[in-house]
Structure formats: structure tokens, C-alpha cells
C-alpha atoms as a PDB file:
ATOM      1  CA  UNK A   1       7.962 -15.237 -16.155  1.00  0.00           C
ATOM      2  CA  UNK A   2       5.177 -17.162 -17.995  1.00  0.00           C
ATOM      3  CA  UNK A   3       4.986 -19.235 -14.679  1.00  0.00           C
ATOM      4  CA  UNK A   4       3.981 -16.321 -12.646  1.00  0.00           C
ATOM      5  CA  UNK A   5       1.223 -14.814 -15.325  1.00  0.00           C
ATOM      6  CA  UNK A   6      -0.008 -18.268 -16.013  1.00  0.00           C
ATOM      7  CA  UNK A   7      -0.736 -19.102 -11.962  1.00  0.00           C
ATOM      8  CA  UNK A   8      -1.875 -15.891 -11.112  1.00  0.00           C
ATOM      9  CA  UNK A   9      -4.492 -16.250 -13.898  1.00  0.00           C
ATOM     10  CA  UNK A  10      -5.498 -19.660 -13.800  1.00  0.00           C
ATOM     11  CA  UNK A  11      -4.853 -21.074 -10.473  1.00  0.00           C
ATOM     12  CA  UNK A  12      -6.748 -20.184  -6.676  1.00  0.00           C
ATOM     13  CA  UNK A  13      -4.475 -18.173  -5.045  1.00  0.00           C
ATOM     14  CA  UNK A  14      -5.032 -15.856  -1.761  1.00  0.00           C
ATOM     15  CA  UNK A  15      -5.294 -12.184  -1.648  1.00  0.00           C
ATOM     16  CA  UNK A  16      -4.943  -9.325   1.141  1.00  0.00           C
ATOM     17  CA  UNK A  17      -8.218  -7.085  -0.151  1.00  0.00           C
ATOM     18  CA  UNK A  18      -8.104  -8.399  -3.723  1.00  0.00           C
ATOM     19  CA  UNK A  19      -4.516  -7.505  -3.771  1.00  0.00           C
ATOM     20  CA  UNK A  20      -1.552  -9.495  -3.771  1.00  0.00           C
ATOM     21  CA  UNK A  21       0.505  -8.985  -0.315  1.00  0.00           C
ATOM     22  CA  UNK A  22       4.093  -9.012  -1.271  1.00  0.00           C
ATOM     23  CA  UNK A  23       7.777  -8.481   0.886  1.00  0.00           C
ATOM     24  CA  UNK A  24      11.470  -7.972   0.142  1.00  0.00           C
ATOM     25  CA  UNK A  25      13.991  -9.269   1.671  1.00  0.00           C
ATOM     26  CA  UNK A  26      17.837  -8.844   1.426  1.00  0.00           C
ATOM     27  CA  UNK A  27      20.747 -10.953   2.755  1.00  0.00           C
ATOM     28  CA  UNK A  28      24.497 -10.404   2.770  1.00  0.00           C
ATOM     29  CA  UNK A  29      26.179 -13.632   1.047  1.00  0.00           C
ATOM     30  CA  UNK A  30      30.178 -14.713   1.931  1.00  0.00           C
ATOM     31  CA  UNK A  31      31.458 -15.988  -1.303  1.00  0.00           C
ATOM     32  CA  UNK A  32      34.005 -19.092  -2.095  1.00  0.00           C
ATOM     33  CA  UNK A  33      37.631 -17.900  -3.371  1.00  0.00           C
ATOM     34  CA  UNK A  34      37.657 -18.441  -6.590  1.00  0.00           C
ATOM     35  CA  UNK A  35      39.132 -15.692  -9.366  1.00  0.00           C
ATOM     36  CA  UNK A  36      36.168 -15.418 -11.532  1.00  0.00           C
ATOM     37  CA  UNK A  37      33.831 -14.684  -8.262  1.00  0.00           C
ATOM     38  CA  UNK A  38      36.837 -11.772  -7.356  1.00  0.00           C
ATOM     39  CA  UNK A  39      36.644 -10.661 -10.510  1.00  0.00           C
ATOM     40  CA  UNK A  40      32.628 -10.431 -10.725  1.00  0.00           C
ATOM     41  CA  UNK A  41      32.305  -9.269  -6.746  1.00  0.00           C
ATOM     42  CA  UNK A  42      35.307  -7.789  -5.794  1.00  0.00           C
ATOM     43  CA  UNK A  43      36.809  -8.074  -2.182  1.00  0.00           C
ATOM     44  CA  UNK A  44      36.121  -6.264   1.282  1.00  0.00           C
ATOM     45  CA  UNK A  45      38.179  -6.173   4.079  1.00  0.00           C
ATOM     46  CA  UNK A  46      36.897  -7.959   7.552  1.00  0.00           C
ATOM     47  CA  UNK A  47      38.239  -8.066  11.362  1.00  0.00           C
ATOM     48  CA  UNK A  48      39.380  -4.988  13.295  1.00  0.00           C
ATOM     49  CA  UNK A  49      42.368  -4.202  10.509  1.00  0.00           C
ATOM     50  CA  UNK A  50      40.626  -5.188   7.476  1.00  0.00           C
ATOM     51  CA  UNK A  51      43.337  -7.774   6.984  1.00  0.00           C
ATOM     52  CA  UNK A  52      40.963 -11.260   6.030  1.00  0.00           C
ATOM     53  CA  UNK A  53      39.766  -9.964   2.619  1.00  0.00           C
ATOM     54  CA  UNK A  54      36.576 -12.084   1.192  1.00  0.00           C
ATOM     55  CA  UNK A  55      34.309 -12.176  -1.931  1.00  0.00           C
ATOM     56  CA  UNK A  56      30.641 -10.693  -0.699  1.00  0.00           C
ATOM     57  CA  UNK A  57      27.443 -10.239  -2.485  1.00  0.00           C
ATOM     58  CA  UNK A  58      24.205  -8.758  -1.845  1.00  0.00           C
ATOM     59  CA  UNK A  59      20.834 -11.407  -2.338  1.00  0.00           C
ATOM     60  CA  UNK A  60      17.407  -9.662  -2.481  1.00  0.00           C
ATOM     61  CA  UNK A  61      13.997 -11.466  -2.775  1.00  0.00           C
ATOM     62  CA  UNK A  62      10.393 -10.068  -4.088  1.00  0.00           C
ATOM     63  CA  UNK A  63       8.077 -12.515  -2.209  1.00  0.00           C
ATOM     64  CA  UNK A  64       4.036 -13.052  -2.436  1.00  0.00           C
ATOM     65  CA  UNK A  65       3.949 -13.862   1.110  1.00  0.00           C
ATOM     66  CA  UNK A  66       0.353 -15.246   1.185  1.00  0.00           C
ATOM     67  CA  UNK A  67       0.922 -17.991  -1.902  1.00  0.00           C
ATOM     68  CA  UNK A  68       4.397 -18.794  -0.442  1.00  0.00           C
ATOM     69  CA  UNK A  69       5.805 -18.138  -4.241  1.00  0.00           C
ATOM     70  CA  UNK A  70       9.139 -16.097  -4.809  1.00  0.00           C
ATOM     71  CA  UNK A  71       8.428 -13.417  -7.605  1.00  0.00           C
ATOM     72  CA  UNK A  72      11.982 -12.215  -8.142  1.00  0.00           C
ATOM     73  CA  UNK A  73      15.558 -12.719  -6.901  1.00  0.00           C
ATOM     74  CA  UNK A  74      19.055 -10.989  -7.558  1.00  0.00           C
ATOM     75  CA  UNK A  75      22.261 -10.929  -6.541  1.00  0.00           C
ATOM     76  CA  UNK A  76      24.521  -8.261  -6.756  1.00  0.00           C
ATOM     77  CA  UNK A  77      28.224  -7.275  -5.584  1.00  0.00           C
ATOM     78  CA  UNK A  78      28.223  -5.929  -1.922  1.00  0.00           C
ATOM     79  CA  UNK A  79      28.393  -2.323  -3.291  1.00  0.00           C
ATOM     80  CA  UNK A  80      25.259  -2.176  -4.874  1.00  0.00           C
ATOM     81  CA  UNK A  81      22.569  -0.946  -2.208  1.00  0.00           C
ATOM     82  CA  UNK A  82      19.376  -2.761  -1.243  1.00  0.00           C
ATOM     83  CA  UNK A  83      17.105  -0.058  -2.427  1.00  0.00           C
ATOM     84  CA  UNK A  84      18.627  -0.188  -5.772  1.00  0.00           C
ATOM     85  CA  UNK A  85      17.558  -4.233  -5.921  1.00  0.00           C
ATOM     86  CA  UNK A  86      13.989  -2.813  -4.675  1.00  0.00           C
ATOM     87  CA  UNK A  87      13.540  -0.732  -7.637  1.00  0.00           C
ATOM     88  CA  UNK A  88      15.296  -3.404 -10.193  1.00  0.00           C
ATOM     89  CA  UNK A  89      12.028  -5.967  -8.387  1.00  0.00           C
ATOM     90  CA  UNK A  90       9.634  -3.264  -8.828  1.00  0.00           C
END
């Protein structure tokens, strides 16, 4: 994270106020089949009986949405929640 430190003290960068204007965003991800990824993610069942079963994760995204720079991103399996990735940014 000595990127972020080092541009936030030596480089121009906007602010909102004199503080730094940030967003989070999360995204459901479809996975490739591939044992390790099962393993790691686990499966969920899709359609009206559940029968196509596919690796999913959960992406989330800390963004400084005035200098266009991403501050922190995860990925987690599908059961983890969003607000659990918000406090693991925070």
C-alpha cells in the first residue's frame, strides 16, 4: 500500500471539502469449472430446479471516485455478505 500513502502525500490529487470522496461497489462473479475454484468457492444451484450448479464469488471495490484510483479490492465465495467486504475495506 506504499503506492497509495506515497500519492496521496506527494502528488495533486482532488478533494470533496478537504476530504477524500470514496464508493464501494460489489459484483457477483460466475466462475470457470475447475476443482481448485469448487474447492475454494463452492457451488450454488441456478434455473427454476437448482439443477445447473456453478462456481460464484462475490467482488467488492473501495474506490476514490474523484482521483479515479481503486483503494481496495476482494473477492470472496458467494456466501460471504457485502457488508462484511465493507468492513474488511474499512
Amino acid at each position: 500500500m506504499w503506492q497509495l500513502s506515497t500519492f496521496y502525500k506527494e502528488a495533486a490529487h482532488y478533494r470533496w471539502h478537504r476530504k477524500r470522496l470514496l464508493a464501494v461497489d460489489g459484483s457477483r462473479l460466475t466462475l470457470p469449472k475447475h476443482q481448485t475454484i469448487i474447492k475454494e468457492f463452492d457451488t450454488y444451484g441456478f434455473r427454476p430446479k437448482a439443477d445447473s450448479h456453478r462456481s460464484m464469488a462475490l467482488s467488492s471495490m473501495l474506490y476514490d471516485t474523484l482521483n479515479h484510483l481503486t483503494i481496495d479490492a476482494q473477492i470472496a465465495p458467494l456466501s460471504v455478505s457485502e457488508r462484511d467486504l465493507l468492513l474488511d475495506h474499512l
